[in-house]
PDB file of N, CA and C in Angstrom:
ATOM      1  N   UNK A   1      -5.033  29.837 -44.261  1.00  0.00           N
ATOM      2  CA  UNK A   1      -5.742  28.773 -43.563  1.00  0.00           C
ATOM      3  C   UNK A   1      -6.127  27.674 -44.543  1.00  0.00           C
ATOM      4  N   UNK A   2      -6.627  26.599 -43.674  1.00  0.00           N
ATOM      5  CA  UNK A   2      -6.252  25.216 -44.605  1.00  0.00           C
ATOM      6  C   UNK A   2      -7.609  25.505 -45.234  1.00  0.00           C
ATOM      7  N   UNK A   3      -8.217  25.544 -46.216  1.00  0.00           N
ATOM      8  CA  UNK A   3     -10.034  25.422 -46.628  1.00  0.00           C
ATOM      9  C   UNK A   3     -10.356  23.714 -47.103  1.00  0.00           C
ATOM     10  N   UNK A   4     -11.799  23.735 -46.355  1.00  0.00           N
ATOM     11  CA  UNK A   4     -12.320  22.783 -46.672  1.00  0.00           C
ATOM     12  C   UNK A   4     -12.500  22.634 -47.704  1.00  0.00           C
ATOM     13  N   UNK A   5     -11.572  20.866 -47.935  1.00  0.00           N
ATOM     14  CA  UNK A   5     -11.735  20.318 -49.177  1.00  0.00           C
ATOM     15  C   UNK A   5     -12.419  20.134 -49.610  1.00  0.00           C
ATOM     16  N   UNK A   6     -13.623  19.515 -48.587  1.00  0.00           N
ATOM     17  CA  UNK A   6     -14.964  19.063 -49.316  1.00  0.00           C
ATOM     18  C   UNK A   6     -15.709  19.602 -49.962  1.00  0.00           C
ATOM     19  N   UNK A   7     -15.427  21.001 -49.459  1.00  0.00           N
ATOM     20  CA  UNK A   7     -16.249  22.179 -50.404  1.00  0.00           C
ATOM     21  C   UNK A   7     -15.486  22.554 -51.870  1.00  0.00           C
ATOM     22  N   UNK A   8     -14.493  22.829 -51.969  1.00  0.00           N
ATOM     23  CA  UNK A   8     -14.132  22.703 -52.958  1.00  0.00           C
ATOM     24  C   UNK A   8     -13.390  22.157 -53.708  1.00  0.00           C
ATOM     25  N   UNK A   9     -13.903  20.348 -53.368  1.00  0.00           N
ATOM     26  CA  UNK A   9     -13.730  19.541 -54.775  1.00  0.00           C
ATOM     27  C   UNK A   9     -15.318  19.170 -55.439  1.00  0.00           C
ATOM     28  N   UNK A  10     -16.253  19.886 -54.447  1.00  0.00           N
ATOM     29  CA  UNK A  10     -17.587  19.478 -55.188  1.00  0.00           C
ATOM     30  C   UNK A  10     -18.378  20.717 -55.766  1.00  0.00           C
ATOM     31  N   UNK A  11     -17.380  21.986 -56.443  1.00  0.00           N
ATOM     32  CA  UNK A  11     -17.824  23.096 -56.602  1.00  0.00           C
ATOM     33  C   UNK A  11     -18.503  22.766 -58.220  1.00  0.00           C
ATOM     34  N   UNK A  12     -17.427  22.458 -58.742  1.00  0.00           N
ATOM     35  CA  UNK A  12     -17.653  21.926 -60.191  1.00  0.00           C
ATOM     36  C   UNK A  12     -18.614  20.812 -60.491  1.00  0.00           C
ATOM     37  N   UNK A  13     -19.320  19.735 -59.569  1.00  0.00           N
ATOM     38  CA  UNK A  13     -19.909  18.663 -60.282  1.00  0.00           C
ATOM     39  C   UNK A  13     -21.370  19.232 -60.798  1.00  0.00           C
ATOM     40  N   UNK A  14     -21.591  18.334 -61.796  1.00  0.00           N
ATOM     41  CA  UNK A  14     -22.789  19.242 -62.734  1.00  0.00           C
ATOM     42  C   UNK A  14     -23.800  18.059 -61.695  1.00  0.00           C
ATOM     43  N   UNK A  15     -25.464  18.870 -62.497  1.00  0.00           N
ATOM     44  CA  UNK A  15     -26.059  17.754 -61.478  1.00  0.00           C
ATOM     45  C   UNK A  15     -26.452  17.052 -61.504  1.00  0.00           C
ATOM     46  N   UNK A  16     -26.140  16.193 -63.056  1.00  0.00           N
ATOM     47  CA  UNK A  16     -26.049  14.710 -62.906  1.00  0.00           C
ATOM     48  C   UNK A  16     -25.243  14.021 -62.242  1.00  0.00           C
ATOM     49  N   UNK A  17     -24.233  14.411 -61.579  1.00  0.00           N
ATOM     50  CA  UNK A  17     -23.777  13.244 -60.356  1.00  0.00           C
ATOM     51  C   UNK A  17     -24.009  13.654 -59.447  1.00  0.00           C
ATOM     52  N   UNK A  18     -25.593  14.202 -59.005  1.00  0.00           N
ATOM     53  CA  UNK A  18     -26.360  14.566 -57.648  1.00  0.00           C
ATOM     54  C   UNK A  18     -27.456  13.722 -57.385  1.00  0.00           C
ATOM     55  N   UNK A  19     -27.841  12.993 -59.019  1.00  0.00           N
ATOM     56  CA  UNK A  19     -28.990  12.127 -58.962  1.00  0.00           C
ATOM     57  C   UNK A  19     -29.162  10.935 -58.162  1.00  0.00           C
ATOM     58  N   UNK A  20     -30.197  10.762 -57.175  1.00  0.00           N
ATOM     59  CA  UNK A  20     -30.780   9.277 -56.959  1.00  0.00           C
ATOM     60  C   UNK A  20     -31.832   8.881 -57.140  1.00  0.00           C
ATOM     61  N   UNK A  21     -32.520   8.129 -57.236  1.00  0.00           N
ATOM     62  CA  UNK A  21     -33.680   7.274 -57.327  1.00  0.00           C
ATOM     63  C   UNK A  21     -34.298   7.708 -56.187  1.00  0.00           C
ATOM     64  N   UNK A  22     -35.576   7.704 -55.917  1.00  0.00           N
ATOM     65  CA  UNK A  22     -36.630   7.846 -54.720  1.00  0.00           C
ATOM     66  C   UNK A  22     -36.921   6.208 -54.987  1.00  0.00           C
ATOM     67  N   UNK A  23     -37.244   5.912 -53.512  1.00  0.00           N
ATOM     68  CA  UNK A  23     -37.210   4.794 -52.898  1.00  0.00           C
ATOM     69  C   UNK A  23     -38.513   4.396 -53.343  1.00  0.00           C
ATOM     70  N   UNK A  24     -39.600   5.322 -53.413  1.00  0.00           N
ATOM     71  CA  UNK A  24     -41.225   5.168 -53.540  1.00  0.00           C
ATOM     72  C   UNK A  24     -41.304   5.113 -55.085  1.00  0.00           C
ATOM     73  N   UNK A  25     -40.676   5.445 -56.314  1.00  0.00           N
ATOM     74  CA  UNK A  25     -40.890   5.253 -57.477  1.00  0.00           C
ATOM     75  C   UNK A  25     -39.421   5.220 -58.160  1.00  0.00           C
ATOM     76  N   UNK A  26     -39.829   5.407 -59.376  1.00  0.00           N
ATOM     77  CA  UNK A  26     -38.747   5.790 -60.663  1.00  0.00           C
ATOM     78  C   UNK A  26     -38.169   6.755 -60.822  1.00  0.00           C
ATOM     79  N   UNK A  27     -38.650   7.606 -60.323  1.00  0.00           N
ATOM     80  CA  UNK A  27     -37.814   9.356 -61.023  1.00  0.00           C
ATOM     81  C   UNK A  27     -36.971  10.030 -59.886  1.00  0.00           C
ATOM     82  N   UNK A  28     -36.005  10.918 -60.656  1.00  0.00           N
ATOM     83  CA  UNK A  28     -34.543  11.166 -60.255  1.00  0.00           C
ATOM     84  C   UNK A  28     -35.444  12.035 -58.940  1.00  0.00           C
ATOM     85  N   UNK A  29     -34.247  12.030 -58.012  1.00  0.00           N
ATOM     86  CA  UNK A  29     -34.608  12.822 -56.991  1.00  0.00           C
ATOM     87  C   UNK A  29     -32.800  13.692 -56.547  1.00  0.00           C
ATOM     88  N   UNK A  30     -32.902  14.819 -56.820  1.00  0.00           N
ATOM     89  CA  UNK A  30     -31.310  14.966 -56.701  1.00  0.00           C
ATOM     90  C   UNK A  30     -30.877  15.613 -55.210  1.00  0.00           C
ATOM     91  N   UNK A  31     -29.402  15.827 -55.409  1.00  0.00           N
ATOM     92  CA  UNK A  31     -29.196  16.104 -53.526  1.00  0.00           C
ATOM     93  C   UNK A  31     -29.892  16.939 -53.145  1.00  0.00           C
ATOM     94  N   UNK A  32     -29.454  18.518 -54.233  1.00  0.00           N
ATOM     95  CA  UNK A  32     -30.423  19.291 -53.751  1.00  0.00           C
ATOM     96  C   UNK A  32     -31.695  19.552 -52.985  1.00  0.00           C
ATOM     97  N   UNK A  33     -32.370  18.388 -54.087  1.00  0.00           N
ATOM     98  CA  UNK A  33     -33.636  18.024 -54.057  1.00  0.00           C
ATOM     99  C   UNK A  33     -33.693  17.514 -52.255  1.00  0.00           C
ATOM    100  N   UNK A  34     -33.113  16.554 -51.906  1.00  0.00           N
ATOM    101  CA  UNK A  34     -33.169  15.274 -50.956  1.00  0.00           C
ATOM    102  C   UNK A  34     -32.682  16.377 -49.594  1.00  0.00           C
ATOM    103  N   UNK A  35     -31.879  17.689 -49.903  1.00  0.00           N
ATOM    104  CA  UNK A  35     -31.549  18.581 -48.580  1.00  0.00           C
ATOM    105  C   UNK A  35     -32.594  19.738 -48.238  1.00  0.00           C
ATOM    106  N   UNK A  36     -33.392  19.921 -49.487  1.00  0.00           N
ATOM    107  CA  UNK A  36     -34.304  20.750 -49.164  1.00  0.00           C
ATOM    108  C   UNK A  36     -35.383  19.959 -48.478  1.00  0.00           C
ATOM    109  N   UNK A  37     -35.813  19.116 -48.970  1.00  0.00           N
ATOM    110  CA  UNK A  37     -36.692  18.355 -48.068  1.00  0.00           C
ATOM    111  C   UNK A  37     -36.096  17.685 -46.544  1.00  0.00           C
ATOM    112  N   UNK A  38     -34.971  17.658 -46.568  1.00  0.00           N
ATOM    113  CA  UNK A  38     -34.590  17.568 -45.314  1.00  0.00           C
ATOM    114  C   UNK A  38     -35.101  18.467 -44.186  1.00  0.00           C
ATOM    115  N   UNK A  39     -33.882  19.719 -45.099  1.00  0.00           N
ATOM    116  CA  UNK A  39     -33.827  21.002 -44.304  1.00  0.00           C
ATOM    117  C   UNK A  39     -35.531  21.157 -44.043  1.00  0.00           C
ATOM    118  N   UNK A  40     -36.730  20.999 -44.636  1.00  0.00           N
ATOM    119  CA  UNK A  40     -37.811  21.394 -44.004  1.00  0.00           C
ATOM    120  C   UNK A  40     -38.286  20.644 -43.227  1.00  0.00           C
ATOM    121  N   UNK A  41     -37.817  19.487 -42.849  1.00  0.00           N
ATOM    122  CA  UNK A  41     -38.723  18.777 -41.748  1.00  0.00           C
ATOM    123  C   UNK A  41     -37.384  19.036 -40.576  1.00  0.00           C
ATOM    124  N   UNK A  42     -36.899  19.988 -40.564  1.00  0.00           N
ATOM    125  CA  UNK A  42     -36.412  20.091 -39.159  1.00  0.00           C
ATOM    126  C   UNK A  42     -36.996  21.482 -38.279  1.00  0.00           C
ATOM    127  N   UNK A  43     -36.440  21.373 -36.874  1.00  0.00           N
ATOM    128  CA  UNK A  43     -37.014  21.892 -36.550  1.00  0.00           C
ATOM    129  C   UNK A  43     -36.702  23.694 -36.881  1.00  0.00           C
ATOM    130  N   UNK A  44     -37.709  24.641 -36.910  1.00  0.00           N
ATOM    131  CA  UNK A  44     -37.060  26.363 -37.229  1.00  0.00           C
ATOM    132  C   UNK A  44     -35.816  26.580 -37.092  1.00  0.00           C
ATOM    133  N   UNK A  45     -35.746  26.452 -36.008  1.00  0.00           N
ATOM    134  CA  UNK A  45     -34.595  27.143 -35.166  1.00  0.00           C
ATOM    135  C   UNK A  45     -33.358  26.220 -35.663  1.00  0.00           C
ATOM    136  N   UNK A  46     -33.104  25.343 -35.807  1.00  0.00           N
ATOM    137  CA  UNK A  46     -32.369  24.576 -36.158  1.00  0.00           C
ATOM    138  C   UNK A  46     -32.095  24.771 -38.268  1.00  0.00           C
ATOM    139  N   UNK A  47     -33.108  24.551 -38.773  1.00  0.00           N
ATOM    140  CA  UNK A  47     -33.672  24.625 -39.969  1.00  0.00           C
ATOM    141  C   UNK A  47     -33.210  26.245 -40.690  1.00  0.00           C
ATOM    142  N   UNK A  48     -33.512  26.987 -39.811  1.00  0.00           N
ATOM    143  CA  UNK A  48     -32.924  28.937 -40.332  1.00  0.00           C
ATOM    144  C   UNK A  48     -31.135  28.658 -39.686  1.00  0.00           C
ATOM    145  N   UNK A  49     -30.687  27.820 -38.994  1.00  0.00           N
ATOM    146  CA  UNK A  49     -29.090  27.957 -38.971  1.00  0.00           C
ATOM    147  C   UNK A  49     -28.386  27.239 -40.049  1.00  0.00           C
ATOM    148  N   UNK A  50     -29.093  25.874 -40.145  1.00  0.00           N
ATOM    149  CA  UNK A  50     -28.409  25.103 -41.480  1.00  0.00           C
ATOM    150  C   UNK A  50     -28.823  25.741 -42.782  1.00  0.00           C
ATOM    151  N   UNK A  51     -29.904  26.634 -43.198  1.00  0.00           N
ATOM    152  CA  UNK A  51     -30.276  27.161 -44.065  1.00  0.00           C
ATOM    153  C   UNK A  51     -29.126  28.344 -44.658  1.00  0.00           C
ATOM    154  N   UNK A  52     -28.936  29.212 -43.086  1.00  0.00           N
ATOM    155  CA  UNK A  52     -27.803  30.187 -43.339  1.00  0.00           C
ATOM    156  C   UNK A  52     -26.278  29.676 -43.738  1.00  0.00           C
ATOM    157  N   UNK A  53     -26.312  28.418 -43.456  1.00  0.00           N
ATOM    158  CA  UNK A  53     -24.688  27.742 -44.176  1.00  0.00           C
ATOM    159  C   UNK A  53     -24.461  27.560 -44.998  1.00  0.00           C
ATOM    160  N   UNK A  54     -26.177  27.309 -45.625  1.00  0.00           N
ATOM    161  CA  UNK A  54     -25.661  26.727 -47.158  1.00  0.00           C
ATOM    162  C   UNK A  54     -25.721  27.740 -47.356  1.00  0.00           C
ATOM    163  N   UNK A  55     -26.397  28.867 -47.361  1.00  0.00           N
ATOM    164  CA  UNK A  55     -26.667  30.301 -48.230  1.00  0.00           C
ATOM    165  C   UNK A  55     -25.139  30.711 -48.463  1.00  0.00           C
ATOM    166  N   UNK A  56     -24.324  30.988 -46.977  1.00  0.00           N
ATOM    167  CA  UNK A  56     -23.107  31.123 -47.028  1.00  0.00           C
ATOM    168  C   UNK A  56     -22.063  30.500 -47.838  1.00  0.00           C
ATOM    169  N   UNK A  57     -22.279  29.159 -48.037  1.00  0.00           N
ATOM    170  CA  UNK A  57     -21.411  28.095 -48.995  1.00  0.00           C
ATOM    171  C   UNK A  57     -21.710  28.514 -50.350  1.00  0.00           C
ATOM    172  N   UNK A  58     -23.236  28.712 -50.629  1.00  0.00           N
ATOM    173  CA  UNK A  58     -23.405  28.877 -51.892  1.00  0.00           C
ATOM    174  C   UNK A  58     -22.784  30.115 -52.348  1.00  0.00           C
ATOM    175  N   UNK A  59     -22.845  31.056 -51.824  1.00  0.00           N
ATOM    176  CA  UNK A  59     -22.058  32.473 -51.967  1.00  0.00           C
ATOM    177  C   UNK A  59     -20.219  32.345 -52.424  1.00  0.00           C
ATOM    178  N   UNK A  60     -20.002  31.649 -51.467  1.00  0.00           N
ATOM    179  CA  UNK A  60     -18.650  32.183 -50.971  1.00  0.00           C
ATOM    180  C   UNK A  60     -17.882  30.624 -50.488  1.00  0.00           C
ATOM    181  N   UNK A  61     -17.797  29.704 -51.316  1.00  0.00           N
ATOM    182  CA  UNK A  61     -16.982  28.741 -50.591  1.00  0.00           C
ATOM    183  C   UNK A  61     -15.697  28.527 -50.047  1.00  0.00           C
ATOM    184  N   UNK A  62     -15.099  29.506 -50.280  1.00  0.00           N
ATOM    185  CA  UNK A  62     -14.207  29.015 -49.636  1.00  0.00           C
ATOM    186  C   UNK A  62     -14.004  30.276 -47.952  1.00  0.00           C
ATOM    187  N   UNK A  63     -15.427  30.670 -47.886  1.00  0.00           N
ATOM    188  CA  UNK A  63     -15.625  30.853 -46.520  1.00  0.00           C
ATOM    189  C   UNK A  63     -15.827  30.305 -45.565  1.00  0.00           C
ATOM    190  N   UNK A  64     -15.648  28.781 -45.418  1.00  0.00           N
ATOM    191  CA  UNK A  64     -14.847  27.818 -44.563  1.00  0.00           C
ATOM    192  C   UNK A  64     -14.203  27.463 -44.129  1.00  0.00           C
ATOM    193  N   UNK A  65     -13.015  28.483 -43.496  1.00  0.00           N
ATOM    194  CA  UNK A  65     -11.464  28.212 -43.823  1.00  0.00           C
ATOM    195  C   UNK A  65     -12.101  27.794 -42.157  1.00  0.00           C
ATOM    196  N   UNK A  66     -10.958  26.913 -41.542  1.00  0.00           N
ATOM    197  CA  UNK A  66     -10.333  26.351 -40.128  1.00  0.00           C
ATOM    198  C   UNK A  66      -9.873  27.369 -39.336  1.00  0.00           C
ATOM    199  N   UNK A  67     -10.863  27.639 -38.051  1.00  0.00           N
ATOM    200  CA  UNK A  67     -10.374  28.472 -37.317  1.00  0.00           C
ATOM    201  C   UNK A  67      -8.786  28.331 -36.623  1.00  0.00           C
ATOM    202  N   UNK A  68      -8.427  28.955 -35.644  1.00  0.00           N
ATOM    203  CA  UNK A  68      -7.163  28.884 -35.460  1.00  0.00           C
ATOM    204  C   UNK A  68      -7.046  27.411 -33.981  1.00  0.00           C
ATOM    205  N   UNK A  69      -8.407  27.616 -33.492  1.00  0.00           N
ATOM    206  CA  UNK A  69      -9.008  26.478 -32.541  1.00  0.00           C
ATOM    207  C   UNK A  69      -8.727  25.285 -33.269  1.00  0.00           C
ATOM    208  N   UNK A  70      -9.692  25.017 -34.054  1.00  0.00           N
ATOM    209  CA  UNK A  70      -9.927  24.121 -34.952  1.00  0.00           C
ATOM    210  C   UNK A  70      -9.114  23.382 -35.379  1.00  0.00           C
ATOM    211  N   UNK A  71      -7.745  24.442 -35.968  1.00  0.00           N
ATOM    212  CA  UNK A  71      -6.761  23.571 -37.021  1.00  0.00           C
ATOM    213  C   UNK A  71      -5.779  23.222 -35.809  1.00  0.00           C
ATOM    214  N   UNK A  72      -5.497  23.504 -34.003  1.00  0.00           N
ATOM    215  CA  UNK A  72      -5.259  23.185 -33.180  1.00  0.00           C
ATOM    216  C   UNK A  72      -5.689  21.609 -33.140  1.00  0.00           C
ATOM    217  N   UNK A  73      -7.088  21.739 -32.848  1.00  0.00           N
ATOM    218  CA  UNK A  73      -7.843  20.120 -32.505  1.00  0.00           C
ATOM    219  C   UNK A  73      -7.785  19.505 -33.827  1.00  0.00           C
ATOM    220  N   UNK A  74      -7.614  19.409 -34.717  1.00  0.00           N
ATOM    221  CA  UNK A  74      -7.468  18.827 -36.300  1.00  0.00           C
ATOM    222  C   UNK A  74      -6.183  18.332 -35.848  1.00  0.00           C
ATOM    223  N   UNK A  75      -4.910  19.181 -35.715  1.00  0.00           N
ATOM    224  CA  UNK A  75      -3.171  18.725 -35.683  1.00  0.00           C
ATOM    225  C   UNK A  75      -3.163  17.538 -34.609  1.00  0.00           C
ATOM    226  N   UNK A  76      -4.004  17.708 -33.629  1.00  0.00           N
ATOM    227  CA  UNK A  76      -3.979  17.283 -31.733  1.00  0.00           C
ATOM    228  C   UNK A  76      -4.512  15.423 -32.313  1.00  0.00           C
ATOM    229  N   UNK A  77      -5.601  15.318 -33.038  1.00  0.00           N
ATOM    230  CA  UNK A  77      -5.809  14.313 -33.909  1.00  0.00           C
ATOM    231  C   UNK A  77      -5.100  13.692 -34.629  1.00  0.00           C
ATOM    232  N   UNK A  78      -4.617  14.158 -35.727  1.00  0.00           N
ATOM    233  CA  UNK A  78      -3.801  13.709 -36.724  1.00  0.00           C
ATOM    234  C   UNK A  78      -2.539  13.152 -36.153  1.00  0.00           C
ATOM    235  N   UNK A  79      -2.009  13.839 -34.912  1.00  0.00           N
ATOM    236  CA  UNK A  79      -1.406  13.028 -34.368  1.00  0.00           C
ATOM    237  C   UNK A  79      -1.307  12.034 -33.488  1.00  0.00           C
ATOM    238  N   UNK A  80      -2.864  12.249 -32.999  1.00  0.00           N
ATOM    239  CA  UNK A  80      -3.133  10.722 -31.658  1.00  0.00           C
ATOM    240  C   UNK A  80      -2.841   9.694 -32.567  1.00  0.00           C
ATOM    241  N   UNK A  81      -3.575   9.741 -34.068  1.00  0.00           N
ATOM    242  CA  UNK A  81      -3.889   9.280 -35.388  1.00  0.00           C
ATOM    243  C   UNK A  81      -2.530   8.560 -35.493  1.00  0.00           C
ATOM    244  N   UNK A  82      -1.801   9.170 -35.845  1.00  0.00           N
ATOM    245  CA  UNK A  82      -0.405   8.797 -36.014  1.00  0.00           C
ATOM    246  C   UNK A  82       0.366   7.903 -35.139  1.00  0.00           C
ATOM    247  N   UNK A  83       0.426   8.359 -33.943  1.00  0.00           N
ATOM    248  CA  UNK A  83       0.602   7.411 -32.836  1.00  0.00           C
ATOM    249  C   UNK A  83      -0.238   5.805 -32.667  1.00  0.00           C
ATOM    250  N   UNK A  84      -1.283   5.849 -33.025  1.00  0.00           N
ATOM    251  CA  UNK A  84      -2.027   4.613 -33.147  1.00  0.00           C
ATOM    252  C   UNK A  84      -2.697   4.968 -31.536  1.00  0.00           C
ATOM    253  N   UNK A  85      -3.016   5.999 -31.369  1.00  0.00           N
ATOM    254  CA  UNK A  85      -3.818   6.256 -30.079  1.00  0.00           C
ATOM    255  C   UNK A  85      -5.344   6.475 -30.549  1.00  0.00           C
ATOM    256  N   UNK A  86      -5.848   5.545 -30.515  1.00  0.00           N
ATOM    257  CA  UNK A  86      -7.026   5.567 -30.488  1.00  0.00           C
ATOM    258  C   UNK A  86      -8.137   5.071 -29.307  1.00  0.00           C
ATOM    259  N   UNK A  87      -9.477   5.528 -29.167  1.00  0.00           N
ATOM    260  CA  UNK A  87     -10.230   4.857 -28.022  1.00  0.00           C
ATOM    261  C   UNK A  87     -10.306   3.307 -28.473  1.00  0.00           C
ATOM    262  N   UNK A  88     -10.324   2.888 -26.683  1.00  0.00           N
ATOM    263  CA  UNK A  88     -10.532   1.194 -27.124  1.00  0.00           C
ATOM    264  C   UNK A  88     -12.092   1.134 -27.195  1.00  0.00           C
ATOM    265  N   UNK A  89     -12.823  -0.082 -27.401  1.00  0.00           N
ATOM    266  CA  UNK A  89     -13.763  -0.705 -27.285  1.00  0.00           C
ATOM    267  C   UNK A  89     -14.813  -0.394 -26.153  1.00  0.00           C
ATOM    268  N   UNK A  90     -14.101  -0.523 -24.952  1.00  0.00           N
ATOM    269  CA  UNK A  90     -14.991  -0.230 -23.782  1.00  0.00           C
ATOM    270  C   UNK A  90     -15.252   1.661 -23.749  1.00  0.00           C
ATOM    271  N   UNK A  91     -14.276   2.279 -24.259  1.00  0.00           N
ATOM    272  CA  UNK A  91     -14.309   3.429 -23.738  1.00  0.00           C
ATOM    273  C   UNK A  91     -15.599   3.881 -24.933  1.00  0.00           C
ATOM    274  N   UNK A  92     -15.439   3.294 -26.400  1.00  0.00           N
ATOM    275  CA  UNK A  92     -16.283   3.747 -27.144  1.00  0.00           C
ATOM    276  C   UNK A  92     -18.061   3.212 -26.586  1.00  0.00           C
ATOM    277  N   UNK A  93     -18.317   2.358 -26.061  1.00  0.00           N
ATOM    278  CA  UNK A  93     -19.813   1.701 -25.678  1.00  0.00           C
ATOM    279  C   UNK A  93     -19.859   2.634 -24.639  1.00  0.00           C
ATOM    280  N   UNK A  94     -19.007   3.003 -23.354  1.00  0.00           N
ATOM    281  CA  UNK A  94     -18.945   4.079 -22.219  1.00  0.00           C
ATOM    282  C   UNK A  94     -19.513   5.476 -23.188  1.00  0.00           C
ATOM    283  N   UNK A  95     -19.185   5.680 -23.814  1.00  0.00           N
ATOM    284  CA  UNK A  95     -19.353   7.005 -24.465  1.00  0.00           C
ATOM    285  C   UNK A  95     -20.931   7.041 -24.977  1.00  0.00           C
ATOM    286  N   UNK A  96     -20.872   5.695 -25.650  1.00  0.00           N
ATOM    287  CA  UNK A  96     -22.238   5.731 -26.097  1.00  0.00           C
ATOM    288  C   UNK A  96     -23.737   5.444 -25.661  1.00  0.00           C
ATOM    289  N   UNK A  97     -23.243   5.046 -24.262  1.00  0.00           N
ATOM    290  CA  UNK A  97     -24.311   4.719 -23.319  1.00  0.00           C
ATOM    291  C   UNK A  97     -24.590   6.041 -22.861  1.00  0.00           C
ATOM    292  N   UNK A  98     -23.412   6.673 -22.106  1.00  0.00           N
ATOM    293  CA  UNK A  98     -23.440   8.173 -21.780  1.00  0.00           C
ATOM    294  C   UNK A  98     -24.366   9.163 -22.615  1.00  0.00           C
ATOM    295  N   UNK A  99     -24.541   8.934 -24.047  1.00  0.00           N
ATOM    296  CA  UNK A  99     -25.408   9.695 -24.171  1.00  0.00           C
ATOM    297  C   UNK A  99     -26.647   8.776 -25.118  1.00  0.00           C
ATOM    298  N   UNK A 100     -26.919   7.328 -24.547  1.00  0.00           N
ATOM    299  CA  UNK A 100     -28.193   7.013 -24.593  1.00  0.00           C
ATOM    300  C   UNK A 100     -27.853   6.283 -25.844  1.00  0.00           C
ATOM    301  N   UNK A 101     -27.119   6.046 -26.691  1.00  0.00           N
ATOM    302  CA  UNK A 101     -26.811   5.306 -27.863  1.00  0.00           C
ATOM    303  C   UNK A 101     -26.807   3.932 -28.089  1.00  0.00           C
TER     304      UNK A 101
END
């Protein structure tokens, strides 16, 4: 199965290229840093599922592989993609009204 790239081309970066600036002062604030404070202002239930992904990522990355669904709707894309089938204009504002956007 295909594994997510994203996960492992960012296995290796050290964590100086995680650093940013906090908006309120001077000192480094890193991703880590910027997801844990995320991850706690959400809500539990939500907050203990994204918690269990990273635990999982951190373990075991390349336990992400593309289900057999997945790499279905990934191919089904890549080729609307290809075709130049994409949504028009109206259908994208339709979509986004639909759910309040």
């Amino acid at each position: 199965m295909l594994q997510n790239a994203f996960c492992r081309q960012n296995i290796g970066a050290s964590r100086s290229d995680f650093e940013l600036k906090r908006p309120e002062g001077g000192t480094a604030m890193t991703k880590v840093e910027e997801a844990i404070g995320m991850l706690r202002s959400l809500p539990p239930e939500r907050g203990e599922g994204v918690a269990a992904l990273l635990l999982k990522l951190a373990e075991d990355p390349g336990s992400f592989d593309y289900t057999p669904e997945e790499m279905e709707r990934l191919d089904r894309s890549e080729a609307a993609a290809a075709r130049g089938d994409f949504a028009t204009d109206d259908q994208v504002r339709a979509l986004w009204a639909k759910h309040g956007l």
